[in-house]
N, C-alpha and C. Protein backbone atom coordinates (compact mmCIF):
# COMPACT_ATOMS: atom_id res chain seq x y z
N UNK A 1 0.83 -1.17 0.00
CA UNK A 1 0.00 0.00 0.00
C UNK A 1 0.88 1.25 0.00
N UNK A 2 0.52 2.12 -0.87
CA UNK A 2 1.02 3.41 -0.96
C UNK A 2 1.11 4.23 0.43
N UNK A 3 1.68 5.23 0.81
CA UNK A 3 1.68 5.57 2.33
C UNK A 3 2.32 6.97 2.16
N UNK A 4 1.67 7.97 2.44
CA UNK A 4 2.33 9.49 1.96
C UNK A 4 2.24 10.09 3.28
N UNK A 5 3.70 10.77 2.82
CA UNK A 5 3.83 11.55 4.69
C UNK A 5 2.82 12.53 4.92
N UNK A 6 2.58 12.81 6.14
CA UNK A 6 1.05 13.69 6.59
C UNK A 6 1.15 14.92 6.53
N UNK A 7 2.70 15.30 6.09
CA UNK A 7 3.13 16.94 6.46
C UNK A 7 3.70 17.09 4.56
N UNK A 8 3.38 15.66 3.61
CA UNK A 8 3.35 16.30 2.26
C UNK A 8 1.90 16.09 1.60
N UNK A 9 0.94 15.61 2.33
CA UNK A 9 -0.43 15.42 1.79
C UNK A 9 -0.93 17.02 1.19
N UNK A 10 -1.00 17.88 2.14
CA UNK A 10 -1.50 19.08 1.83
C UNK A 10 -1.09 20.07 0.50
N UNK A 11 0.67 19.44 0.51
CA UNK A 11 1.17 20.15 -0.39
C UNK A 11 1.04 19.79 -2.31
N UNK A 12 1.04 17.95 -2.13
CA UNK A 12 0.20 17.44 -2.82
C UNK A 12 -1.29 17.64 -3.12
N UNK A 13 -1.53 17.89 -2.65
CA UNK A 13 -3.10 18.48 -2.94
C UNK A 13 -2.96 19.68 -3.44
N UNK A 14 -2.89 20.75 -2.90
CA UNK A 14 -2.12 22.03 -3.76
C UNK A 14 -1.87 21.85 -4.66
N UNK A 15 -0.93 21.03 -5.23
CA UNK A 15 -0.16 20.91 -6.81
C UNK A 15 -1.14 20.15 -7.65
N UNK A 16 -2.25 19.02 -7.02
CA UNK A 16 -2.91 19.24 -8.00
C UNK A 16 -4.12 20.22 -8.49
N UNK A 17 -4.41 20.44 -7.42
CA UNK A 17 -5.29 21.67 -7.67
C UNK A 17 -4.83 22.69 -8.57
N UNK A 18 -3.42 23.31 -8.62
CA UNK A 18 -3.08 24.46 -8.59
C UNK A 18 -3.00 23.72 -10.47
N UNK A 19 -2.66 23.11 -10.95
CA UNK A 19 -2.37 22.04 -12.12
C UNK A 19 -3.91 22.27 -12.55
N UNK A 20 -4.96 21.38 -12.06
CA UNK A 20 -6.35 21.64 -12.58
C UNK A 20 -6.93 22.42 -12.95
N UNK A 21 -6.57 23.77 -12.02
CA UNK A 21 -6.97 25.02 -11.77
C UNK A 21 -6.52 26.03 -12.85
N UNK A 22 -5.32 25.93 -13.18
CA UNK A 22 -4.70 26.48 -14.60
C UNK A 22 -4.80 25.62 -16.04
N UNK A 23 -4.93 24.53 -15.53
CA UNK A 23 -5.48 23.63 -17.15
C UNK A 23 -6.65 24.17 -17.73
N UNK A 24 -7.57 24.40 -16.40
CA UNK A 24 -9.54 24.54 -16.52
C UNK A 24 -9.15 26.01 -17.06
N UNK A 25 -8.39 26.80 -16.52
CA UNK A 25 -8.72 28.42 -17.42
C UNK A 25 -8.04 29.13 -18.44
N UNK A 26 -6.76 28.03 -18.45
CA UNK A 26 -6.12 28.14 -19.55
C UNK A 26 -6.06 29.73 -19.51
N UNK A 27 -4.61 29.99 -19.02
CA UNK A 27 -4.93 31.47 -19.24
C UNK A 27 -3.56 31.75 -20.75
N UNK A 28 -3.88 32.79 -21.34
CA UNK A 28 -3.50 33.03 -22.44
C UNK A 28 -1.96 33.13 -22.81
N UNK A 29 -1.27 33.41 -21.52
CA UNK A 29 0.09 33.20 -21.54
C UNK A 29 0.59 32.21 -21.60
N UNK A 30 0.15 31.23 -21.44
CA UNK A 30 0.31 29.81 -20.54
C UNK A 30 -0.18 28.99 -22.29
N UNK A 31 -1.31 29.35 -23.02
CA UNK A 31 -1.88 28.19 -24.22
C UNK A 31 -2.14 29.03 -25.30
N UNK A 32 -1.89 28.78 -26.29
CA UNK A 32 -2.44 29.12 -27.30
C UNK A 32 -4.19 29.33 -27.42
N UNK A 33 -4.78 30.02 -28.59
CA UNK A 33 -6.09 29.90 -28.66
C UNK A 33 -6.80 29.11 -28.59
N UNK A 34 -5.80 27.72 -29.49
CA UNK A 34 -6.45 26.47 -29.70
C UNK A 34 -6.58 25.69 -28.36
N UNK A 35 -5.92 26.04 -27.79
CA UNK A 35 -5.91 25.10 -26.40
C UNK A 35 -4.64 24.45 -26.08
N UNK A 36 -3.80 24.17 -26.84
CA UNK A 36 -2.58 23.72 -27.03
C UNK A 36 -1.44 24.69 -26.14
N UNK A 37 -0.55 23.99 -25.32
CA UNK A 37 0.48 24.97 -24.29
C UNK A 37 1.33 25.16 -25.29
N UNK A 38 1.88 26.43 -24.92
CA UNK A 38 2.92 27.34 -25.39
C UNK A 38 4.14 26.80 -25.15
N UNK A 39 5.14 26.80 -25.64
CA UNK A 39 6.46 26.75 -25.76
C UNK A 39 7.10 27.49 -25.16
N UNK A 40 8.00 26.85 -24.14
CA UNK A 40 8.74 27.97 -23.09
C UNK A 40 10.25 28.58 -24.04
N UNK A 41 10.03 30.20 -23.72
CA UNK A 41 10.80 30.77 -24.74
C UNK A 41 10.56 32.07 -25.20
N UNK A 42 11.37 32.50 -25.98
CA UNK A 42 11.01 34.08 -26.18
C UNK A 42 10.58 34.23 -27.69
N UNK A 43 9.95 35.37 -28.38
CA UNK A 43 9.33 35.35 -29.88
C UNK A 43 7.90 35.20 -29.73
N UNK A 44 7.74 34.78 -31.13
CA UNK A 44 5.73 34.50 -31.01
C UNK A 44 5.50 33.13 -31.03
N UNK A 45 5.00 33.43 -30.76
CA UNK A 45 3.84 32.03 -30.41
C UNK A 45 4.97 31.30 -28.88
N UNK A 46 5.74 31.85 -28.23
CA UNK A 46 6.43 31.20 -27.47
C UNK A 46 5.86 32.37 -25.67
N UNK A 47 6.52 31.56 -24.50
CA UNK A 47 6.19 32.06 -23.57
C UNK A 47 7.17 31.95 -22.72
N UNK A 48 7.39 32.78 -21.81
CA UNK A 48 8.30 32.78 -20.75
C UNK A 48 8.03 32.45 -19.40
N UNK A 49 6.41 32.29 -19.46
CA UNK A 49 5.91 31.08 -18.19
C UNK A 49 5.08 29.91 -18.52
N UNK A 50 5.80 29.18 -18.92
CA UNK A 50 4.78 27.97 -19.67
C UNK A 50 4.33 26.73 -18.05
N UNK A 51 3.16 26.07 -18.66
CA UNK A 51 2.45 25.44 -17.42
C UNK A 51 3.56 24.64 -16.66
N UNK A 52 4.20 24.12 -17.17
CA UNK A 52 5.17 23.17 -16.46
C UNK A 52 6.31 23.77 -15.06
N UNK A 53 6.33 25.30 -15.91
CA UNK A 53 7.27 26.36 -14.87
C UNK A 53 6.66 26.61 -14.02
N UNK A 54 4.88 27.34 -14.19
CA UNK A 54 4.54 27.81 -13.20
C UNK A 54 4.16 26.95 -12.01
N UNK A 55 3.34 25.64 -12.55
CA UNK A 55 3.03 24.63 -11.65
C UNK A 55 4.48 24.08 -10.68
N UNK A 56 5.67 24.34 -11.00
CA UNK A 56 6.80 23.88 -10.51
C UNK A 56 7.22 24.86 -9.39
N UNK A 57 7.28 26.16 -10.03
CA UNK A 57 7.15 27.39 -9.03
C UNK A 57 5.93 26.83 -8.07
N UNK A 58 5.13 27.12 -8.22
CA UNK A 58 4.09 27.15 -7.21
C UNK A 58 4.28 26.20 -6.24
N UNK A 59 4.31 25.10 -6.39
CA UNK A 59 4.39 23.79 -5.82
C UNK A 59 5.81 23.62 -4.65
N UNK A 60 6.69 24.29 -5.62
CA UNK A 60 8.16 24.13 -4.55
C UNK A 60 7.88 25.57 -3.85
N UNK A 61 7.38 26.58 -3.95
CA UNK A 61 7.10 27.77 -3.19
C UNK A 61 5.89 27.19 -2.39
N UNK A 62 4.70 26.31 -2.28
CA UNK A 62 3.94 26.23 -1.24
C UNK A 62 4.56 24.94 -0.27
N UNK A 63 5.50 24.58 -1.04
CA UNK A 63 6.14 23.45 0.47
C UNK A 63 7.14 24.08 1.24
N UNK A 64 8.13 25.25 0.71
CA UNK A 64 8.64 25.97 1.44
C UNK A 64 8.05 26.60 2.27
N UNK A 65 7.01 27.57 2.22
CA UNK A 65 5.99 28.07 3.16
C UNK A 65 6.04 27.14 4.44
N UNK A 66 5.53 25.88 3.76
CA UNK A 66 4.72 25.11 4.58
C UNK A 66 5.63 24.60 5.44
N UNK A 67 6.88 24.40 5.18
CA UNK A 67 8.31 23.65 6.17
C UNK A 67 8.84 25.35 6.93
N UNK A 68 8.63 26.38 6.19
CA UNK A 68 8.75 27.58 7.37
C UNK A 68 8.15 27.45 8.04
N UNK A 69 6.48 27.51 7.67
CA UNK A 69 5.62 27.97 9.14
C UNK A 69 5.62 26.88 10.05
N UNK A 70 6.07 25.48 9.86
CA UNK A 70 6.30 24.59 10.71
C UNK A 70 7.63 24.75 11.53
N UNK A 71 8.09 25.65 11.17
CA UNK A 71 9.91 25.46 11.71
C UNK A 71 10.32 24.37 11.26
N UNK A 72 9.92 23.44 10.84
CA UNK A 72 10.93 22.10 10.08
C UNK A 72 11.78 22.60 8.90
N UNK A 73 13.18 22.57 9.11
CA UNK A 73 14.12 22.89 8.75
C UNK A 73 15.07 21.59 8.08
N UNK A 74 14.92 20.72 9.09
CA UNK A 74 15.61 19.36 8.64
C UNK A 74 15.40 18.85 7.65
C-alpha cells in the first residue's frame, strides 16, 4: 500500500489543484487559442511562463511556506 507523509499530503493536494486550476482556465500566456500549451521561450507564439514552470514554481514555493511555518528545517 502506498503511504504518503502527513506533512506532504496538503502540499500534494495544492499541486494538483493548482495544475487543474490552470489547465480549466487556460490562461493566455500559458496556451495558445487552440488550447494547445505554449512553448517555453522568447518570440511569437512562445512564452516565458509555460504550465510546467509555473506549476513547478508554485508547488516548490507552497512546500517551502509550509516547512517555514512549521519550523521544520531538517
Amino acid at each position: 500500500m502506498l503511504s504518503i507523509d502527513k506533512d506532504l499530503q496538503p502540499i500534494l493536494l495544492f499541486y494538483v489543484l493548482l495544475c487543474v486550476a490552470l489547465y480549466h482556465l487556460k490562461p493566455d500566456i500559458m496556451f495558445h487559442k487552440d488550447g494547445k500549451f505554449k512553448c517555453f521561450g522568447t518570440g511569437p507564439s512562445k512564452t516565458i511562463a509555460p504550465f510546467w514552470l509555473v506549476t513547478l514554481m508554485g508547488g516548490t514555493l507552497f512546500y517551502i511556506y509550509t516547512r517555514v511555518k512549521k519550523d521544520a528545517f531538517a
